[in-house]
Protein backbone atom coordinates (compact mmCIF):
# COMPACT_ATOMS: atom_id res chain seq x y z
CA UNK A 1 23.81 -7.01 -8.42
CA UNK A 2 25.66 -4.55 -10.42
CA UNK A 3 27.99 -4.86 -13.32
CA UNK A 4 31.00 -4.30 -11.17
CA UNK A 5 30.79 -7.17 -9.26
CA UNK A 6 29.89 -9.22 -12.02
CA UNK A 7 33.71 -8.20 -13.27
CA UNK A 8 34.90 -8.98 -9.44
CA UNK A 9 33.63 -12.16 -9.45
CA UNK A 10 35.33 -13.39 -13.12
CA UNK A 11 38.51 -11.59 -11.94
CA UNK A 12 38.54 -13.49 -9.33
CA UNK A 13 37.93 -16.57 -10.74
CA UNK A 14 40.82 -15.98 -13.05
CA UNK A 15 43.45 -15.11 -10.60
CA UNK A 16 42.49 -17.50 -7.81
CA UNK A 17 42.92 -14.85 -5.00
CA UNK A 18 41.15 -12.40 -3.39
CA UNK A 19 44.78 -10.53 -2.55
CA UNK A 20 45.83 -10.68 -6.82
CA UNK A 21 42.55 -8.94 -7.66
CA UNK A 22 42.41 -6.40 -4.90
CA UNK A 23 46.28 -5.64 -5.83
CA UNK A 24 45.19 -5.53 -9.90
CA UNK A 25 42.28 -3.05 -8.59
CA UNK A 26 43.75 -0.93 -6.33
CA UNK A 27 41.90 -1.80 -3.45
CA UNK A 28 42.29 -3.91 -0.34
CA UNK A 29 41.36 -7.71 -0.34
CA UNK A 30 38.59 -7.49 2.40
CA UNK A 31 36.63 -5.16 -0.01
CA UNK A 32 36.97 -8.23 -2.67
CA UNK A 33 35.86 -10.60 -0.56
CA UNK A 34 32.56 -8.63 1.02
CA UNK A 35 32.17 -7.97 -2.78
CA UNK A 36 32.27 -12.16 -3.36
CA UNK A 37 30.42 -12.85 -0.37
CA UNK A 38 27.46 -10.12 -0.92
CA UNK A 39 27.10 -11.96 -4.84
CA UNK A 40 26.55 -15.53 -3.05
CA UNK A 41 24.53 -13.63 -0.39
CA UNK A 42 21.68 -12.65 -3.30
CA UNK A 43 22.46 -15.34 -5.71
CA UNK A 44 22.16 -18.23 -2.23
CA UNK A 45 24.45 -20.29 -3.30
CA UNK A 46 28.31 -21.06 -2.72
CA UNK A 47 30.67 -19.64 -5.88
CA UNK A 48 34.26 -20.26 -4.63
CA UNK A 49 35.67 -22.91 -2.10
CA UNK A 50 38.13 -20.70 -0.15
CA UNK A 51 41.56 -22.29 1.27
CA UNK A 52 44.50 -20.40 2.67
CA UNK A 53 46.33 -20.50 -0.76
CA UNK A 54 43.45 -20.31 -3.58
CA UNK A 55 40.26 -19.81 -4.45
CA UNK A 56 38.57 -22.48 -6.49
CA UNK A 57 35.25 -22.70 -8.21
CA UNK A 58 32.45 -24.84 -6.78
CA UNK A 59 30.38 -26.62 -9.29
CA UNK A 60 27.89 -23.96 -9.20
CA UNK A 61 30.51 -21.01 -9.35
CA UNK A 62 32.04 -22.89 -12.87
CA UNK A 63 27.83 -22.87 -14.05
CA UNK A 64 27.71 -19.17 -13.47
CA UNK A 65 31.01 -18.18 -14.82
CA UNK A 66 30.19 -19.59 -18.22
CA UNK A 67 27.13 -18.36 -17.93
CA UNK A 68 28.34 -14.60 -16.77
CA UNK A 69 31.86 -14.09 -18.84
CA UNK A 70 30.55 -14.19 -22.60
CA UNK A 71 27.47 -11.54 -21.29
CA UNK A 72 30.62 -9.10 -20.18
CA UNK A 73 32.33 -9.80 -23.26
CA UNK A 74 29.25 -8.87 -25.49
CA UNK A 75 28.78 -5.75 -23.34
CA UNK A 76 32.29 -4.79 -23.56
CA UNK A 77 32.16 -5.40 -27.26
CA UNK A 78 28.22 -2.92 -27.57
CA UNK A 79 30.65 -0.27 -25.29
CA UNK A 80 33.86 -0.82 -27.82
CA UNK A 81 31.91 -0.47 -31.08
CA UNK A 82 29.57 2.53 -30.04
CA UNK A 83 32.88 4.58 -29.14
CA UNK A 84 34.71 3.37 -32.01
CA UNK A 85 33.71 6.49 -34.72
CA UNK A 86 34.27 8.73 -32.18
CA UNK A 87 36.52 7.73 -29.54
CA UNK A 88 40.23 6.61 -29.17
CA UNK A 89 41.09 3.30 -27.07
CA UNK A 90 41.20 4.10 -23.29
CA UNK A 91 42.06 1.81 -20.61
CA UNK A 92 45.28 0.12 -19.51
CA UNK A 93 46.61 -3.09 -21.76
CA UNK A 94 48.71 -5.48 -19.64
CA UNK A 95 51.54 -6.56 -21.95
CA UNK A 96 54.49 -9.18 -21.15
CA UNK A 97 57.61 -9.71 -22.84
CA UNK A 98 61.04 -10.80 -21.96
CA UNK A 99 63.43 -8.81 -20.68
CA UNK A 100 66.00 -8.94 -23.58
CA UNK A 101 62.74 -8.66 -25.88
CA UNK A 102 60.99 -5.83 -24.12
CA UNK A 103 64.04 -3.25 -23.27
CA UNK A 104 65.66 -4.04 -27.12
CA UNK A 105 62.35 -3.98 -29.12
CA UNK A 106 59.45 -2.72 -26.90
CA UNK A 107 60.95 0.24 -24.41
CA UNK A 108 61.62 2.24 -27.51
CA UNK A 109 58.22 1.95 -28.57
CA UNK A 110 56.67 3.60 -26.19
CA UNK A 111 56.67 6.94 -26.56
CA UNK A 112 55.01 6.86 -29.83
CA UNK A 113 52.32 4.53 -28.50
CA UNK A 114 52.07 7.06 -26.26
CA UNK A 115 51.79 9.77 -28.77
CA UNK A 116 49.40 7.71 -30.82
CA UNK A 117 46.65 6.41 -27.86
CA UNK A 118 47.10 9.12 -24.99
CA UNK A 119 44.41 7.71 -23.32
CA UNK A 120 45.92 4.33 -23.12
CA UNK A 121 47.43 3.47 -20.02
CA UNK A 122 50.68 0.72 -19.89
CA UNK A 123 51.17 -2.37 -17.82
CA UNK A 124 54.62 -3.28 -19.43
CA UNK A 125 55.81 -6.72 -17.39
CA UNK A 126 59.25 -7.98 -18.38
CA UNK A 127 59.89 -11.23 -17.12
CA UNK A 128 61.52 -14.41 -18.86
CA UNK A 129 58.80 -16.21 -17.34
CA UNK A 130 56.31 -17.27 -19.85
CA UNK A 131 53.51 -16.45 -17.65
CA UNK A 132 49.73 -17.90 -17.64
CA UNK A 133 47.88 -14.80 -19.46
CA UNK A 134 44.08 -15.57 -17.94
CA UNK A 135 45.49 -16.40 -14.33
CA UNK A 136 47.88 -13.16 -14.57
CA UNK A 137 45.06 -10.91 -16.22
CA UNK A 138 47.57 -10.49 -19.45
CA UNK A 139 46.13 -8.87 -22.79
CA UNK A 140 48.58 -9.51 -24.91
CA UNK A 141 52.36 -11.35 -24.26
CA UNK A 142 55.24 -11.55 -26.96
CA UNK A 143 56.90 -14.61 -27.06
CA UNK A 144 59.91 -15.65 -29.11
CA UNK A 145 57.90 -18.85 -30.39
CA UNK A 146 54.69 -19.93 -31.73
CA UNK A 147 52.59 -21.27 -28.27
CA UNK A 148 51.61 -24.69 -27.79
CA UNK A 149 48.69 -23.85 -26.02
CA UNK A 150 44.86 -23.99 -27.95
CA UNK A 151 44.10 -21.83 -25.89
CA UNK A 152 45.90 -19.08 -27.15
CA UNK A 153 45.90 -17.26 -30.66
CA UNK A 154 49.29 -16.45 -32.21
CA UNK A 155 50.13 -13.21 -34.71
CA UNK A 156 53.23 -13.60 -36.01
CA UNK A 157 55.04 -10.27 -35.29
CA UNK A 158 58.67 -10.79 -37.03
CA UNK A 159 60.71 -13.39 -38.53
CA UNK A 160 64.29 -13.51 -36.17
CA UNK A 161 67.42 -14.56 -37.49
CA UNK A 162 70.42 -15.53 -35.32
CA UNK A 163 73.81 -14.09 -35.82
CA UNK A 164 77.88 -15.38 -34.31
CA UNK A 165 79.09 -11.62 -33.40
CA UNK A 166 82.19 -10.77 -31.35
CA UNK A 167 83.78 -7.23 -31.04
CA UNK A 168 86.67 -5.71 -33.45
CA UNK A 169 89.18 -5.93 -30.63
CA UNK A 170 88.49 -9.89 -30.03
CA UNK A 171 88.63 -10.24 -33.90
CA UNK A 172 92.10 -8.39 -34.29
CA UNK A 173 93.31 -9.93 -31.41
CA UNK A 174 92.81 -13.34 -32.56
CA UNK A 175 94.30 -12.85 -35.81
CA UNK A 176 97.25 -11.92 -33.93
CA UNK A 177 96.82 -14.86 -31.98
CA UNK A 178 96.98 -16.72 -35.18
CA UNK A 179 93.34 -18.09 -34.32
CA UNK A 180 91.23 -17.81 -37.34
CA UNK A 181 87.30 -17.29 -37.09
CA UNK A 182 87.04 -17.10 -41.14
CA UNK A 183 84.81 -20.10 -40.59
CA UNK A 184 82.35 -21.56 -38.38
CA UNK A 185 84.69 -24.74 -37.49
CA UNK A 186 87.42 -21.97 -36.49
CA UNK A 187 84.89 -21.68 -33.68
CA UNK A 188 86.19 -25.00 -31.98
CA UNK A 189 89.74 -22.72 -30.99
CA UNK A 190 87.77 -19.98 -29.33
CA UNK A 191 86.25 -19.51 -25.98
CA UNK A 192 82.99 -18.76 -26.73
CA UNK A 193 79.94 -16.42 -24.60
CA UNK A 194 77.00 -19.25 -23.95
CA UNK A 195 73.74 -18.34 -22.99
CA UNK A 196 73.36 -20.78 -20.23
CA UNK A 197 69.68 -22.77 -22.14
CA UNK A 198 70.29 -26.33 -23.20
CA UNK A 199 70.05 -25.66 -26.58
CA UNK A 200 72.28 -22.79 -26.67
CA UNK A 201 75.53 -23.99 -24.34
CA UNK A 202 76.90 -27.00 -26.50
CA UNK A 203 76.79 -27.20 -30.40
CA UNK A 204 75.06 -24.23 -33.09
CA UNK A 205 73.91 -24.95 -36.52
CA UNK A 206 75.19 -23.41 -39.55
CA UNK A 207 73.35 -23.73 -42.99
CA UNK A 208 75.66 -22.56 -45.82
CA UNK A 209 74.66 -21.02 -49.15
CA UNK A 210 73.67 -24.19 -50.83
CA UNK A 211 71.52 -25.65 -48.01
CA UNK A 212 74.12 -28.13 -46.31
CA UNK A 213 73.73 -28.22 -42.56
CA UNK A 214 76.54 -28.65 -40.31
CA UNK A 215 76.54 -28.97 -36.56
CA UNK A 216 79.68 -27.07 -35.03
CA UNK A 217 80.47 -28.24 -30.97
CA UNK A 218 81.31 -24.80 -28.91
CA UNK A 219 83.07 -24.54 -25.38
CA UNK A 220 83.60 -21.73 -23.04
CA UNK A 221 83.79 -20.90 -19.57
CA UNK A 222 81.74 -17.95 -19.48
CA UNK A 223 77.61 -18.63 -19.44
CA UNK A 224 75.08 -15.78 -18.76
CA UNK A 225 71.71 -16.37 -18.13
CA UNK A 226 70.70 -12.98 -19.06
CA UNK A 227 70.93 -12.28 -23.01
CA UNK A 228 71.90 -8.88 -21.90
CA UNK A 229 74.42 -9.53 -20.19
CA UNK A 230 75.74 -11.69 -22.56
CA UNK A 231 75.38 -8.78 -25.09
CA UNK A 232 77.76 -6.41 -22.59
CA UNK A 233 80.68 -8.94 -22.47
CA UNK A 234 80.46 -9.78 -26.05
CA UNK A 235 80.76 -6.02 -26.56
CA UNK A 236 83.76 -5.92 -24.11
CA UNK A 237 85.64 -8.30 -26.36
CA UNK A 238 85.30 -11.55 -24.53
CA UNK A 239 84.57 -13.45 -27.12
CA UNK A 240 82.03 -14.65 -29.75
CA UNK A 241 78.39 -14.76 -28.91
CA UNK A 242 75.15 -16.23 -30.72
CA UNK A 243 72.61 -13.42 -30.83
CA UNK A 244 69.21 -12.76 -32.32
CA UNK A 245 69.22 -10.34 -34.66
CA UNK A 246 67.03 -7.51 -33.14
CA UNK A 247 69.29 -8.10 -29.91
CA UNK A 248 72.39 -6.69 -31.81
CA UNK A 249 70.91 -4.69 -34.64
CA UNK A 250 72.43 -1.60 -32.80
CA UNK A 251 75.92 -3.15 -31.85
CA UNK A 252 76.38 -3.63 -35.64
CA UNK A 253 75.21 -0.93 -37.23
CA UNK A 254 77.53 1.33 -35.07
CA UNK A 255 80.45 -0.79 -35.23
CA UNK A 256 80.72 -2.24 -31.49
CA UNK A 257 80.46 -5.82 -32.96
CA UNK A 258 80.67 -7.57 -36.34
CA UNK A 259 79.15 -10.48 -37.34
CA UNK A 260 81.56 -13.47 -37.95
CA UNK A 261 79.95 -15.51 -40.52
CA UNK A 262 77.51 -13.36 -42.53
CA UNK A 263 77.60 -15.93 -45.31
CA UNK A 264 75.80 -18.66 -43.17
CA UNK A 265 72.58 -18.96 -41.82
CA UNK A 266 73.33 -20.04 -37.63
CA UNK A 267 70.94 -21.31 -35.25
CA UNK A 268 71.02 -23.13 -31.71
CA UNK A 269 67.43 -24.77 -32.41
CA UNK A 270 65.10 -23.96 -35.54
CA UNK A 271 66.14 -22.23 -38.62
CA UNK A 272 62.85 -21.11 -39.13
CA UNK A 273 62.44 -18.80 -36.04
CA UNK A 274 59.53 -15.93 -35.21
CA UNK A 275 58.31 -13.57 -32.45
CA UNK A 276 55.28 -14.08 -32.05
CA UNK A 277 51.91 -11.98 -30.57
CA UNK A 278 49.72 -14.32 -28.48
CA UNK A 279 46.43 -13.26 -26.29
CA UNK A 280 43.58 -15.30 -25.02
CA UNK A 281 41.38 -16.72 -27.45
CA UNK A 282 37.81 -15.22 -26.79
CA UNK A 283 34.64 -14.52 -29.16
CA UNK A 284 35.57 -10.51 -28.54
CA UNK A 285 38.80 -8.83 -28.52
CA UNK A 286 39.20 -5.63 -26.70
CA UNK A 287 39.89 -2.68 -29.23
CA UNK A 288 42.72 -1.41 -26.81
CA UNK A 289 43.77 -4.68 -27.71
CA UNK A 290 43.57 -4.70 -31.34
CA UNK A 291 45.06 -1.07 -31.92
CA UNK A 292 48.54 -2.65 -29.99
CA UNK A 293 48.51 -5.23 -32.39
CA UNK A 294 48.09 -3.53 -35.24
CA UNK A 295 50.58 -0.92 -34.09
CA UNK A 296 53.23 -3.54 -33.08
CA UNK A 297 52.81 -5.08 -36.58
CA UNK A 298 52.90 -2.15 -38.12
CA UNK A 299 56.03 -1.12 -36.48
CA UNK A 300 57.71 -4.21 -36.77
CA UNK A 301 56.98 -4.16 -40.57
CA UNK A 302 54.89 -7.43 -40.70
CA UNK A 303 51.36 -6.25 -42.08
CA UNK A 304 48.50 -7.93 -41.05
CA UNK A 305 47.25 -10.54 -44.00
């Protein structure tokens, strides 16, 4: 048996399909599953239970994969750390994010990760679905919360704040309307933009100066799923809008909104709030890996400890 099918075989195990891994490797799922079948062929014995929707591990197939994945780890590691004086990473890292998260923060990275790996290939998935990072052959996900998952390490990559912002028309216009927003209780007369989570559509918290917490109830007719979207209508002057602070960095330094209550420290769940860098916790860690991190740290001005 080669090396190669070695890889097959864990990929496979992973994703639970021939069809995922012949997708992830460009070929077609028949050549996967000759691949499989030659391995139990020479080894005589059955890895995977097939089924119409999964692949599962026999007894044997679980024996062999523990056996087999740290011995492609520790050769990817001998490869990694005999190029590393002389090469730059290559590969492709698979990297999720949210959508808000990835076209704000990440999109405008690229280019100079580009520039600074240009043998590093990009698998940039944007989804708001926190996906499973081993099943989905992820490297490296951002997620806008520590994970609960042990089986997972976590890099803190920013702190977040949350902001109330509305546009300069909504703000004049409800001064003429003799509808103050000087405070956050003023928010009870307003019609405000709700991102349509639980935590997000009924009541925000406000921390003043001093450390007093209030909760403040908040009502509108108008809730977006998308935090995007939500950012377009705010902009339109539809009303005031609870944003994370790298969503509307942009808006506010050019003018397009202003934030209501700079005074106060807002929420909709934890004052204490993060994006975080999470990957699979394994004995090695790809350098294509590492270099992201570093470079996402780096840009997002949190330096490693």
């Amino acid at each position: 048996m080669d090396i190669e099918t070695l890889r097959i075989f864990v990929r496979v195990a992973q994703r639970g399909s021939f069809a995922v891994v012949a997708r992830d490797c460009g070929t077609d799922p028949s050549s996967i599953s000759r691949t499989i079948a030659g391995l139990e062929d020479e080894l005589q014995v059955r890895l995977l239970q097939r089924s119409t929707r999964r692949m599962t591990l026999t007894e044997a197939g679980a024996k062999y994969l523990a056996r087999v994945e740290p011995l492609l780890d520790e050769l990817d590691r001998a490869k990694d750390d005999a190029l590393t004086t002389s090469a730059e990473p290559i590969g492709i890292i698979r990297l999720t994010a949210s959508v808000a998260f990835g076209q704000k923060c990440i999109a405008p990275l690229l280019p100079e990760l580009r520039e600074a790996f240009p043998d590093l290939g990009i698998d940039l998935v944007l989804t708001d679905v926190n996906l499973d990072l081993v099943s989905e052959g992820v490297d490296l996900a951002v997620r806008l919360g520590p994970s609960r998952d042990s089986a997972l390490i976590g890099v803190k990559l920013a702190d977040t704040r949350y902001r109330v912002c509305a546009s300069p028309a909504y703000v004049a216009g409800s001064r003429e309307r003799e509808l103050p927003l000087a405070a956050p209780a003023d928010l009870a007369a307003h019609r405000c933009l709700l991102l349509n989570l639980p935590d997000y559509r009924s009541r925000w918290l406000f921390r003043d100066s001093g450390g007093a917490t209030s909760e403040i109830a908040v009502d509108g007719d108008v809730l977006i799923s998308n935090p995007l979207v939500l950012l377009t209508c705010a902009v339109n002057g539809m009303g005031p809008a609870l944003f994370a602070d790298w969503m509307v960095r942009d808006e506010l330094a050019s003018g397009a909104l202003v934030e209501l209550f700079p005074e106060y420290a807002v929420t909709a769940t934890d004052f204490e709030t993060a994006a975080w860098l999470l990957y699979p916790s394994r004995t090695y860690l790809p350098r294509k890996v590492r270099v992201v991190i570093d470079f996402l740290r780096r840009e997002f001005g949190h330096s490693a400890p």
